[in-house]
N, C-alpha and C. Protein backbone atom coordinates (compact mmCIF):
# COMPACT_ATOMS: atom_id res chain seq x y z
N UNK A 1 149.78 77.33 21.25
CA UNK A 1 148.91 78.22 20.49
C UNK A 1 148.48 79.43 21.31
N UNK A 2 148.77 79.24 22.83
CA UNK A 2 148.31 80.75 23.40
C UNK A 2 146.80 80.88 23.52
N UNK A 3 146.33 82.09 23.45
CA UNK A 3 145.46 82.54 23.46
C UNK A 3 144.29 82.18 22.13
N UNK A 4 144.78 81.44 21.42
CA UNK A 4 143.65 80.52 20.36
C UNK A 4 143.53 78.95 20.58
N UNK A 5 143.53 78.52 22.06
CA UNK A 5 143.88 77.14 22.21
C UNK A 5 142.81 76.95 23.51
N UNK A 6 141.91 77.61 24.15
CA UNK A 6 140.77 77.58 24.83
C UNK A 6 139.65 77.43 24.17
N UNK A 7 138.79 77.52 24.80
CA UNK A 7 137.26 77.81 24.45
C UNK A 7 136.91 78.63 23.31
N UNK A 8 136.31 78.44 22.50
CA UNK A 8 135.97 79.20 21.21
C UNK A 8 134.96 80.60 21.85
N UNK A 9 134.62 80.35 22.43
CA UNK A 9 133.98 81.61 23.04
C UNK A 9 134.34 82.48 23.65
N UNK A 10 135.62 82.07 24.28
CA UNK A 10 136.74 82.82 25.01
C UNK A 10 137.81 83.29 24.33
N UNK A 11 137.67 82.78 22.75
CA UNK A 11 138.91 83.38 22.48
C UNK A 11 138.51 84.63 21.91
N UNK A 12 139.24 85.48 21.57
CA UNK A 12 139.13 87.15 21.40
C UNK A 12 138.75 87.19 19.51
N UNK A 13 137.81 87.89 19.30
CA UNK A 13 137.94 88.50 17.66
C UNK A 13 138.47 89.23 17.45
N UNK A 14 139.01 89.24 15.93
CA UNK A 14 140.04 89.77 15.47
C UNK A 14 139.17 90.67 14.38
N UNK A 15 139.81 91.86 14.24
CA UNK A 15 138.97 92.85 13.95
C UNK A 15 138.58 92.66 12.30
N UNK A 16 139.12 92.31 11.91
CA UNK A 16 138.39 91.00 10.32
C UNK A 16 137.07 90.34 10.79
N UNK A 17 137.25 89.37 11.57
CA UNK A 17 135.44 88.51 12.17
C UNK A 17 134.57 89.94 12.61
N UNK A 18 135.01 90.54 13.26
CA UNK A 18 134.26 91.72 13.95
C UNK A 18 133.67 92.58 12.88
N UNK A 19 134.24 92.89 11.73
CA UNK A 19 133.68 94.03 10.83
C UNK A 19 133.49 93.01 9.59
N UNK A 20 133.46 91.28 9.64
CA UNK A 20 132.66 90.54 8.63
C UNK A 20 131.59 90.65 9.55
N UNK A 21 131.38 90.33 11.08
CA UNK A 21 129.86 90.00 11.70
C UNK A 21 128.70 91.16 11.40
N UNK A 22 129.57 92.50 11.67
CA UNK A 22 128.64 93.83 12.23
C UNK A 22 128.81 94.07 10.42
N UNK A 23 129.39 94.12 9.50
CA UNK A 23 128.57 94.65 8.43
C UNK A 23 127.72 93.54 7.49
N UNK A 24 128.03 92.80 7.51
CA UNK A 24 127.18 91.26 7.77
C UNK A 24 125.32 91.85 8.37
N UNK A 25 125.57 91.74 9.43
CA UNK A 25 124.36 92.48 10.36
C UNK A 25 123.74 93.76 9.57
N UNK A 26 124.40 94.24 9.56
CA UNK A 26 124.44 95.91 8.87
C UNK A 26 123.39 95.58 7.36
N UNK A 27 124.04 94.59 6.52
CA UNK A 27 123.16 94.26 5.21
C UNK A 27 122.16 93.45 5.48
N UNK A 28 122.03 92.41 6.19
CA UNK A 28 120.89 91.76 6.41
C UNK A 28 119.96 92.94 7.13
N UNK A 29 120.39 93.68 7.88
CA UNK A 29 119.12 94.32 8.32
C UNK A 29 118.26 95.34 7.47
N UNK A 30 119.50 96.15 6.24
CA UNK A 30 118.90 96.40 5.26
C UNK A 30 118.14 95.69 4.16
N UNK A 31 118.51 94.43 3.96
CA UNK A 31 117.82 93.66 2.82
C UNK A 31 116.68 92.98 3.85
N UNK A 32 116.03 93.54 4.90
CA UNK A 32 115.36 92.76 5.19
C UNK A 32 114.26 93.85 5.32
N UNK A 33 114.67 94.89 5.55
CA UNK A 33 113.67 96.16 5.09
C UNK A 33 113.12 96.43 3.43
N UNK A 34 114.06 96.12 2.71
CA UNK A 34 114.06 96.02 1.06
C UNK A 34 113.22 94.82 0.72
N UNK A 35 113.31 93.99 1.39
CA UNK A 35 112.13 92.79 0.99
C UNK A 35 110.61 93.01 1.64
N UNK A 36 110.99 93.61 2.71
CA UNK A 36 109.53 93.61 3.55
C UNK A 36 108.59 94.53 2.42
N UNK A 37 109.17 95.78 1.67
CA UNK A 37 109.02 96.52 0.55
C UNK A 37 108.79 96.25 -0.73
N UNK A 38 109.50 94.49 -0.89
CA UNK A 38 109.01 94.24 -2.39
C UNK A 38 108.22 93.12 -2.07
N UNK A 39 107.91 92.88 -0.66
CA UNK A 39 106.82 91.74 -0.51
C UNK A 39 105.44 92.99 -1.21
N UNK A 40 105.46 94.05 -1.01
CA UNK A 40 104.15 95.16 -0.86
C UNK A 40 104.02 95.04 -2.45
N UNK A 41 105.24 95.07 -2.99
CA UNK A 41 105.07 95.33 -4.18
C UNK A 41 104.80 94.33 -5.49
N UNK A 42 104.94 92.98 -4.86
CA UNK A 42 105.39 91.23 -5.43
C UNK A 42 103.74 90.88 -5.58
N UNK A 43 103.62 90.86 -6.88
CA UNK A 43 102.10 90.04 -7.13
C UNK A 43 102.33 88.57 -7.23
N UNK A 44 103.32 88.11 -8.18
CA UNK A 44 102.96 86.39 -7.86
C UNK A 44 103.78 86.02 -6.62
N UNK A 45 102.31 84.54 -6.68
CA UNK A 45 102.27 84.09 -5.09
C UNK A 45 103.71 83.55 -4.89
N UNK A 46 104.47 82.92 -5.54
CA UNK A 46 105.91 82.09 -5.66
C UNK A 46 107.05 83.01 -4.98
N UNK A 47 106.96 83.80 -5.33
CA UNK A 47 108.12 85.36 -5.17
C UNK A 47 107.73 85.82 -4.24
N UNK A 48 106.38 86.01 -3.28
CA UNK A 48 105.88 86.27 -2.13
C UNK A 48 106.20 85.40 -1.15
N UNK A 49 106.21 83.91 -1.14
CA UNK A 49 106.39 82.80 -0.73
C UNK A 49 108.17 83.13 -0.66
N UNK A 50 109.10 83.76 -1.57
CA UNK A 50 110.51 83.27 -1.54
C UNK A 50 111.03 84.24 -0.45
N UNK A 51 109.82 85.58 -0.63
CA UNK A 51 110.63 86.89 -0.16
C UNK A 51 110.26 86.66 1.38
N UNK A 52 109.21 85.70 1.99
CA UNK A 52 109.03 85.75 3.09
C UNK A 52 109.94 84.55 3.79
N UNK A 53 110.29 83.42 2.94
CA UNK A 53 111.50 82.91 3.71
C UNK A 53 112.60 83.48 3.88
N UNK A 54 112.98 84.33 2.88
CA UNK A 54 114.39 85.36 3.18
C UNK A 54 113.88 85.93 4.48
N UNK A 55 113.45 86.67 4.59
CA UNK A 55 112.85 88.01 5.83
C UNK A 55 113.08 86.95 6.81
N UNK A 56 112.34 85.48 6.77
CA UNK A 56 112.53 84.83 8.02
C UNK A 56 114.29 84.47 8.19
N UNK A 57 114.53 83.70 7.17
CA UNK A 57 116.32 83.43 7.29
C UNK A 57 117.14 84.98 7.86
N UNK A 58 116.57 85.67 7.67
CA UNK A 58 117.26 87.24 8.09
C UNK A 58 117.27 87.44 9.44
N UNK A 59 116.10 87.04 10.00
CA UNK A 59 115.99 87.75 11.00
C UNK A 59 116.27 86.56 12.52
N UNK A 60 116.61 85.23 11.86
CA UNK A 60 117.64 83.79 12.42
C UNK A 60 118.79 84.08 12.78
N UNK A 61 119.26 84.49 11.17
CA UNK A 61 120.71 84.47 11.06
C UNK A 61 121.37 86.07 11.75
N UNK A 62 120.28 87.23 12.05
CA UNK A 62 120.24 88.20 12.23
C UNK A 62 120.67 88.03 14.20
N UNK A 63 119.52 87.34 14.82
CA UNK A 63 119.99 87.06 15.90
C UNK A 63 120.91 86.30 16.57
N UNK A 64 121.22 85.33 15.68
CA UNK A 64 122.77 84.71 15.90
C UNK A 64 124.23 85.73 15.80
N UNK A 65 124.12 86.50 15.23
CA UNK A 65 124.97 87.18 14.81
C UNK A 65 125.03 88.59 15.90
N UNK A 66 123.73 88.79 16.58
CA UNK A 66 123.83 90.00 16.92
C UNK A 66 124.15 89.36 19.12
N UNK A 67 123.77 87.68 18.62
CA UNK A 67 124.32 87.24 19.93
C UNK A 67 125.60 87.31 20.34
N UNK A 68 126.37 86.95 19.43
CA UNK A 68 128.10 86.57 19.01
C UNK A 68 128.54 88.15 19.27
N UNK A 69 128.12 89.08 18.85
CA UNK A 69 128.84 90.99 18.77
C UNK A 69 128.54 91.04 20.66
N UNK A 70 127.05 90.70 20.68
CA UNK A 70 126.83 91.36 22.47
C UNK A 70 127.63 90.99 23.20
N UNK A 71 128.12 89.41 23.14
CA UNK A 71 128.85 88.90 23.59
C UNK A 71 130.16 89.06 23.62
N UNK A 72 130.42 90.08 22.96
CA UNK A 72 132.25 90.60 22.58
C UNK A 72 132.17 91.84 22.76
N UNK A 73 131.01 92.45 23.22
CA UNK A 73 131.00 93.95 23.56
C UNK A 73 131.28 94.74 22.17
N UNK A 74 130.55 94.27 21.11
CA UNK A 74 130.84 95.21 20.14
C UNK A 74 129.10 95.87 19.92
N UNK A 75 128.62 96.96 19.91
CA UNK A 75 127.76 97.83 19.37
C UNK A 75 127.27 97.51 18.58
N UNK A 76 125.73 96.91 18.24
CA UNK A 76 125.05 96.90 17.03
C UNK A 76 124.65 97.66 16.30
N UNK A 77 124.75 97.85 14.40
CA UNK A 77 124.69 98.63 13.87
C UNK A 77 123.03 99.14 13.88
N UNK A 78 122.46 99.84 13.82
CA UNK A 78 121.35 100.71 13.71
C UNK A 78 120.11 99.92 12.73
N UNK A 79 119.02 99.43 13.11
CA UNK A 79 117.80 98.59 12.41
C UNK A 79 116.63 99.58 11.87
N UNK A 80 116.40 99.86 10.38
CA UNK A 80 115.39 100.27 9.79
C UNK A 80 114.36 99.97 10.46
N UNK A 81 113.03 100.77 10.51
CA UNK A 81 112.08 100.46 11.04
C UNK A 81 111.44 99.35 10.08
N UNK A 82 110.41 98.69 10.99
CA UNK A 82 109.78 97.31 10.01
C UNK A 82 108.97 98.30 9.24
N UNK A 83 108.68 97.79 7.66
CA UNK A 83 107.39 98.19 7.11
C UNK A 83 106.13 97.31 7.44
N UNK A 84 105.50 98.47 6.65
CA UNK A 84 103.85 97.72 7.14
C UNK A 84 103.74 97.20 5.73
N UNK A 85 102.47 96.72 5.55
CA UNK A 85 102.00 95.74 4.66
C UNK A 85 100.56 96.51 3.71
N UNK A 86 101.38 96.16 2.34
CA UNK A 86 100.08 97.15 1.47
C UNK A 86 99.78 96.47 0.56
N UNK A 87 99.10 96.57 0.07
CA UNK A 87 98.26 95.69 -1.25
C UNK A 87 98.47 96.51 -2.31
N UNK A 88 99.67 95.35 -3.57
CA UNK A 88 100.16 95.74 -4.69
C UNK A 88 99.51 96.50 -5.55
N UNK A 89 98.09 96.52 -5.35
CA UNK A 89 97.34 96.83 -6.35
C UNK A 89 97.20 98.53 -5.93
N UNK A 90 97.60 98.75 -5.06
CA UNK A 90 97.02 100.01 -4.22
C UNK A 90 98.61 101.24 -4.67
N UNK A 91 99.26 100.79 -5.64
CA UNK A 91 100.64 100.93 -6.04
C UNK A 91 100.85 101.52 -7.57
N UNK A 92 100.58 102.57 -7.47
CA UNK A 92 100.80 102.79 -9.15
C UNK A 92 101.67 102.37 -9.85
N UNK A 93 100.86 101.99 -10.98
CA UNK A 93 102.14 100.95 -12.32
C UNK A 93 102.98 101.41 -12.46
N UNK A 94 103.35 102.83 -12.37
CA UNK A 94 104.52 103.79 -12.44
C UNK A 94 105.62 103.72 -11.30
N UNK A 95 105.01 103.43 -10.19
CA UNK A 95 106.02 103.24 -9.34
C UNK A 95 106.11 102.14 -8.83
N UNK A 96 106.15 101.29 -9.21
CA UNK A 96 106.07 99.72 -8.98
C UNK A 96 106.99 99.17 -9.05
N UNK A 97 107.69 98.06 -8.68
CA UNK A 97 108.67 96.95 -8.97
C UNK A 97 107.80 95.92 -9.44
N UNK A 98 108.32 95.81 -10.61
CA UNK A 98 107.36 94.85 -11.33
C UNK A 98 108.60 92.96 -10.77
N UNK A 99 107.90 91.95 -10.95
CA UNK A 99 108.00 90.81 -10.28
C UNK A 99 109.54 90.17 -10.85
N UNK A 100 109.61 90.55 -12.06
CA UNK A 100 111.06 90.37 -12.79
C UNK A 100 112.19 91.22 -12.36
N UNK A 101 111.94 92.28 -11.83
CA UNK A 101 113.16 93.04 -11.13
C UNK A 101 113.10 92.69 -10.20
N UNK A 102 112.03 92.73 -9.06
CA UNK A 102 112.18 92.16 -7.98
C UNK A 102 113.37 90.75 -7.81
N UNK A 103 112.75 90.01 -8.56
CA UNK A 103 113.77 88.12 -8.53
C UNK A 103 114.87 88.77 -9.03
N UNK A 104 115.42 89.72 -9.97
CA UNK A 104 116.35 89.74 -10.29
C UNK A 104 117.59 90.54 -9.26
N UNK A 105 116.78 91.44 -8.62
CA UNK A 105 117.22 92.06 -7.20
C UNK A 105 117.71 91.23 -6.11
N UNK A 106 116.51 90.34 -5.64
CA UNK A 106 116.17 89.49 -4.55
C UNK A 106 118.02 88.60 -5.21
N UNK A 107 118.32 87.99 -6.15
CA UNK A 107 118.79 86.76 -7.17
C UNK A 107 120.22 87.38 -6.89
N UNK A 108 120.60 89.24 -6.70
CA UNK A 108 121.52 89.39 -7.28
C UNK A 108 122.44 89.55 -5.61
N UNK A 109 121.36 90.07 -4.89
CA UNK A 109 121.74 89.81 -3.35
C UNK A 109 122.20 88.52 -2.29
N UNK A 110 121.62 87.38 -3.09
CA UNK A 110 121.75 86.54 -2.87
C UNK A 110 123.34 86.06 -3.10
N UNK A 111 123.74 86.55 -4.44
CA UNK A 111 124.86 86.13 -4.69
C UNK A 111 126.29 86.99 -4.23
N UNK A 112 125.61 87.79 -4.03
CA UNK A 112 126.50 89.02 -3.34
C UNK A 112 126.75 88.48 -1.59
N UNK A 113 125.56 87.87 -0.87
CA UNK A 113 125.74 87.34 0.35
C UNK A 113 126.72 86.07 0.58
N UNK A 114 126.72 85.02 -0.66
CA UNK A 114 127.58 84.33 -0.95
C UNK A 114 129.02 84.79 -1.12
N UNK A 115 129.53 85.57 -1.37
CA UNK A 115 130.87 86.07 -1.51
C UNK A 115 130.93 86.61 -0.28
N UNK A 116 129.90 87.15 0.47
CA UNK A 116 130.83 87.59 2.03
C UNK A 116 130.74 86.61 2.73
N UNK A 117 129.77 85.82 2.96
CA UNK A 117 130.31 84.42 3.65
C UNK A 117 131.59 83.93 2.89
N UNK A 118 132.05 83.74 2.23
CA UNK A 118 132.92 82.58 1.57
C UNK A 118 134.44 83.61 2.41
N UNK A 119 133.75 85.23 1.66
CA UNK A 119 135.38 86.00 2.54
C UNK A 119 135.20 85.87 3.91
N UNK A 120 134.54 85.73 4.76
CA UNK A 120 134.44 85.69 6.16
C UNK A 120 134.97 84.61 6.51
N UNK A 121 134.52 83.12 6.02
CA UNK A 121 135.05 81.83 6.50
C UNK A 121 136.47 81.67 6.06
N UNK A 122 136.75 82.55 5.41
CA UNK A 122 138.40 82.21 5.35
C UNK A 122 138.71 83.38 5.82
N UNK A 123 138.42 84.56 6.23
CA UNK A 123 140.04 84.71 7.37
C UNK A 123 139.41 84.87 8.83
N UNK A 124 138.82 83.31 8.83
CA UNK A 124 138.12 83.60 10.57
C UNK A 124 139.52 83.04 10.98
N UNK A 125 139.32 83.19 12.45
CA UNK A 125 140.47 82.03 12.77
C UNK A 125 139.51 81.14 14.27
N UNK A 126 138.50 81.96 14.30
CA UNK A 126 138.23 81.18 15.06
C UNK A 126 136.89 80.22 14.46
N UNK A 127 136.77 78.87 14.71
CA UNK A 127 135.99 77.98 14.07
C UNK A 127 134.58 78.15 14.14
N UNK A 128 134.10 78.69 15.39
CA UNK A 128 132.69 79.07 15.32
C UNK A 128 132.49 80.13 14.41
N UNK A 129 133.27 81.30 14.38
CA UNK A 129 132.74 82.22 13.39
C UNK A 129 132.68 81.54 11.99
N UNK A 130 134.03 80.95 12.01
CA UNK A 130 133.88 80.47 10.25
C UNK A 130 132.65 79.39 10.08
N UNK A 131 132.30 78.24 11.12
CA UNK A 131 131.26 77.45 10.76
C UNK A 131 129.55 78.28 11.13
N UNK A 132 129.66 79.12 11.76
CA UNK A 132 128.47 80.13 11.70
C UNK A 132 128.10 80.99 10.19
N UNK A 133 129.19 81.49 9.27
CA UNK A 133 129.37 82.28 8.51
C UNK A 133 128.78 80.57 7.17
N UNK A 134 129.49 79.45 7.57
CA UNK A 134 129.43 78.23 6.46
C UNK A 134 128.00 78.17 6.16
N UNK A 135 126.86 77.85 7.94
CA UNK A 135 125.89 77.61 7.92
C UNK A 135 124.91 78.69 6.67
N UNK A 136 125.72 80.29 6.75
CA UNK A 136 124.33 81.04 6.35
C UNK A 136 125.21 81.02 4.59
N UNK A 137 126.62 80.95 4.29
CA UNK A 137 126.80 80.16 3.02
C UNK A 137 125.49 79.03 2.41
N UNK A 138 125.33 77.91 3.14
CA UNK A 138 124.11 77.15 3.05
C UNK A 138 123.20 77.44 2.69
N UNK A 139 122.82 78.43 3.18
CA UNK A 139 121.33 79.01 3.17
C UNK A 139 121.20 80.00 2.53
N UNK A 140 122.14 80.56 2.00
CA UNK A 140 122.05 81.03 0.66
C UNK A 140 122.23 80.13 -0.20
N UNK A 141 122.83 79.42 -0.51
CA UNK A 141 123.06 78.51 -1.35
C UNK A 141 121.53 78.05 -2.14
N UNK A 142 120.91 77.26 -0.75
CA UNK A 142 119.58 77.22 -1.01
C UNK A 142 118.31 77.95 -1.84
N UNK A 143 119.21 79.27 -0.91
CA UNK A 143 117.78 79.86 -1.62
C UNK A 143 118.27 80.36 -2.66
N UNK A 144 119.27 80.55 -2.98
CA UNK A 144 119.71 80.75 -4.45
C UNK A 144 119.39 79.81 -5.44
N UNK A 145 119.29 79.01 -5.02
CA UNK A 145 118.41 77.25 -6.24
C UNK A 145 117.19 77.54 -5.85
N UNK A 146 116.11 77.81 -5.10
CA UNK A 146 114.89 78.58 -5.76
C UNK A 146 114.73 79.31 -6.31
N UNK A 147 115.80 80.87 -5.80
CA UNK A 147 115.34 81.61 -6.94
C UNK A 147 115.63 81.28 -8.53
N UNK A 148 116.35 80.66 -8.33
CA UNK A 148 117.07 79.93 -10.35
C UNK A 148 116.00 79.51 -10.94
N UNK A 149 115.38 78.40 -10.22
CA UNK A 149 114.30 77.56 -10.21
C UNK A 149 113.00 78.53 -10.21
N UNK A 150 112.80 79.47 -10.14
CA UNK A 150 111.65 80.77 -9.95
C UNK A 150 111.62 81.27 -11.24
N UNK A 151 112.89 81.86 -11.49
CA UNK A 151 113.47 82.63 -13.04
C UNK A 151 113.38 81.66 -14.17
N UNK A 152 113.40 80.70 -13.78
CA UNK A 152 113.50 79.75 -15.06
C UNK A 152 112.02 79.09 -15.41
N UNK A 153 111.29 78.97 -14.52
CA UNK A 153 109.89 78.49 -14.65
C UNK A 153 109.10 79.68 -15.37
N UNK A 154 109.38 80.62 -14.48
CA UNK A 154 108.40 82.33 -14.59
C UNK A 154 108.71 82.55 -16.38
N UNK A 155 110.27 82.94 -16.79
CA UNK A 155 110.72 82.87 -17.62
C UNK A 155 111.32 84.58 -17.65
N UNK A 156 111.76 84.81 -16.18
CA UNK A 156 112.52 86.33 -16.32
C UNK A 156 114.01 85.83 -16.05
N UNK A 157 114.01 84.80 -16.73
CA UNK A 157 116.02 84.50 -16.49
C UNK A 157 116.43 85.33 -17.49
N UNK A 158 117.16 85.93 -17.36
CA UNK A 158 118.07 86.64 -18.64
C UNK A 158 119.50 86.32 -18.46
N UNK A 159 119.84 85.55 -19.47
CA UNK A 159 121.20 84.99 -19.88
C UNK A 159 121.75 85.91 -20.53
N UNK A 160 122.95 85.83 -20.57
CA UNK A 160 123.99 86.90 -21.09
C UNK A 160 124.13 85.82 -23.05
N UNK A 161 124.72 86.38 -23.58
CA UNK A 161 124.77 85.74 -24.79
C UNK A 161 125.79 84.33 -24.51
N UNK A 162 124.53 83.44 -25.19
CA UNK A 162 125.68 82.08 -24.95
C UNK A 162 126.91 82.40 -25.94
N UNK A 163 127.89 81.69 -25.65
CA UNK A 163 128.80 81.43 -26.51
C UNK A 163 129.03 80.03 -27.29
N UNK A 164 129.50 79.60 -28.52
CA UNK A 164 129.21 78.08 -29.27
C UNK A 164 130.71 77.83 -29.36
């Protein structure tokens, strides 16, 4: 096998893992600025509670990821500054994200993060990237069954027309 038959840490990325890790990185660091933003804007407590485990899973899965690039000498992409923290109420109704777009935002990212894990773990070749990429599959997974479980209680699920 050559040069894929050592140490998983030693073996070289292939410029597929390299530009799944760094734009990988690249969106979590944006959706983690976009949440810190609809935490400001999120009145119920449930959706405040979901958006602050994302921000935390972000900024986990954020340093794992930005360990794996340092370590291969690849350049990290550029981090939004953190926001600060404002009280919804202090937010005109006009410019607001009201709590149903928010989940439906938060809901649609989620599923969008699922499809780049799933493309990442298949054309890794090396096993840590693909079981690193599985783990945060997982964890979307997860939090994708709260937010379902959020939309469906609250009652901002919007189904497309069933079919009979």
């Amino acid at each position: 096998m050559g040069i894929l038959s050592d140490n998983q840490q030693k073996e070289p990325l292939h410029y597929g893992e390299v530009f799944s890790l760094w734009s990988y990185l690249s969106a979590a660091k944006g959706y983690d600025a976009n949440y810190q933003t609809m935490y400001n804007h999120a009145g119920d407590r449930d959706l405040k509670r979901i958006l602050e485990e994302l921000v935390q899973g972000i900024k986990q899965e954020s340093e794992e990821i930005e360990e794996v690039l340092k370590m291969n000498g690849v350049v990290l992409p550029p981090s939004p500054p953190e926001r600060s923290i404002a009280n919804s109420e202090d937010i005109p109704v006009g410019a607001k994200l009201n709590d149903p777009e928010i989940s439906a935002a938060i809901s649609m990212n989620v599923a969008q993060g699922l499809v780049a894990c799933s493309q990442a773990i298949g054309q890794s070749t090396r096993e840590d990237i693909a079981m690193l990429f599985g783990k945060f599959h997982m964890n979307k997974t997860q939090a994708g069954s709260k937010i379902l479980r959020l939309n469906k209680e609250k009652g901002w699920l919007v189904v497309p027309p069933l079919h009979k």
